[in-house]
C-alpha atoms as a PDB file:
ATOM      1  CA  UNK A   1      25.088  14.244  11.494  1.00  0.00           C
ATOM      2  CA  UNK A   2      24.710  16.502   8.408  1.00  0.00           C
ATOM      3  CA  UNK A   3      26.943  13.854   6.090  1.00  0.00           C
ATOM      4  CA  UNK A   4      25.068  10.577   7.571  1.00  0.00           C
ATOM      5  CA  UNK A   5      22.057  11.903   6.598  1.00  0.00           C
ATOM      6  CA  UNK A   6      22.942  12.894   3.152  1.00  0.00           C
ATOM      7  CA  UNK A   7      24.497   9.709   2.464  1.00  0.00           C
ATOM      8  CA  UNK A   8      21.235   8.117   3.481  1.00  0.00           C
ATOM      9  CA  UNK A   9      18.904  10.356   0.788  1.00  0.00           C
ATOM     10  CA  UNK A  10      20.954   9.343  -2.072  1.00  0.00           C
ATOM     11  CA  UNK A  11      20.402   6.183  -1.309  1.00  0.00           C
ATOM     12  CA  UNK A  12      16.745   6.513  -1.866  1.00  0.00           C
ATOM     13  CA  UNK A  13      15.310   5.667  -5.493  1.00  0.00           C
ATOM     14  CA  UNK A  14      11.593   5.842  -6.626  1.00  0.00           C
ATOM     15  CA  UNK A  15      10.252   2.720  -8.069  1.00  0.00           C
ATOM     16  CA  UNK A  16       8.354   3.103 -11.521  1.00  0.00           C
ATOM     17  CA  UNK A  17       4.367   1.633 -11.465  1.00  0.00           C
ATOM     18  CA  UNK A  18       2.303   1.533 -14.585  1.00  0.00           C
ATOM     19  CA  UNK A  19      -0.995   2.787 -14.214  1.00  0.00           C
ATOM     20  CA  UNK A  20      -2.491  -0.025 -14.571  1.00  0.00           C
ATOM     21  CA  UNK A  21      -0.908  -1.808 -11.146  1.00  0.00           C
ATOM     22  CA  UNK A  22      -2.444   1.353  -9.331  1.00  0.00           C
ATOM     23  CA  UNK A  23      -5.968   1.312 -10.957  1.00  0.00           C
ATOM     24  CA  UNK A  24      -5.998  -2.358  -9.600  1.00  0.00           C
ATOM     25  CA  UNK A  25      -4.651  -1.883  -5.888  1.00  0.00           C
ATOM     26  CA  UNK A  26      -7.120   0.925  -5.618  1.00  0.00           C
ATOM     27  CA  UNK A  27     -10.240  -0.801  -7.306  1.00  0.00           C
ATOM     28  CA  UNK A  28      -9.319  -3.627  -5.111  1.00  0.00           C
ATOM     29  CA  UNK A  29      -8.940  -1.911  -2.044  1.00  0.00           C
ATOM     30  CA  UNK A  30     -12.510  -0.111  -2.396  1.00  0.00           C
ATOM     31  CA  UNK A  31     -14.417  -3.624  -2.800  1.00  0.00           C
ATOM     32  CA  UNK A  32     -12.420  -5.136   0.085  1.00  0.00           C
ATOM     33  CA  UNK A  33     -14.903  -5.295   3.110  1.00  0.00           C
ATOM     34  CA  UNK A  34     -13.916  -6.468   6.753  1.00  0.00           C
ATOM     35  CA  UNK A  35     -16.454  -7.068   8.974  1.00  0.00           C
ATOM     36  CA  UNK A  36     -15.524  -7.993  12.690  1.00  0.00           C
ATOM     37  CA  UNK A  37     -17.113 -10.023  15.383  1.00  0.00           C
ATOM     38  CA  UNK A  38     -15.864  -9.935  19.129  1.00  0.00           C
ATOM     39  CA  UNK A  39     -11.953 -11.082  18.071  1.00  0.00           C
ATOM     40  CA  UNK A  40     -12.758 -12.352  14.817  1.00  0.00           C
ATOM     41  CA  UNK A  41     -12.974 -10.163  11.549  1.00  0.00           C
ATOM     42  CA  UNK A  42     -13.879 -11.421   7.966  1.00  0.00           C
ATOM     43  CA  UNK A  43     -12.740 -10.196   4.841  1.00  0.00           C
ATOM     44  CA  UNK A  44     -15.112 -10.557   1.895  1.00  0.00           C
ATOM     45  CA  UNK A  45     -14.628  -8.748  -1.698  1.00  0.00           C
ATOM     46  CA  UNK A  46     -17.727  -7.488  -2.999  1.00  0.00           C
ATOM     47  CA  UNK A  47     -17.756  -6.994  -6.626  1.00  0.00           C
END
């Protein structure tokens, strides 16, 4: 189990983001609002 395991770490790489790209996904995700209603929900961005 020891040498499946390793095999599957190297395998692993981290991908590179600029700034930028996270500043957006997180600006975005704090004006996304969801409201729901019985089985329904509604997404709305409030800027």
């Amino acid at each position: 189990m020891e040498k499946i395991y390793s095999e599957q770490q190297n395998a692993c790489r981290l991908a590179k983001v600029c700034p930028e790209t996270v500043k957006f996904l997180l600006n975005y995700s704090r004006s996304l609002y969801i409201t729901k209603y019985d089985y329904i929900s509604f997404e709305g961005n409030l800027n």
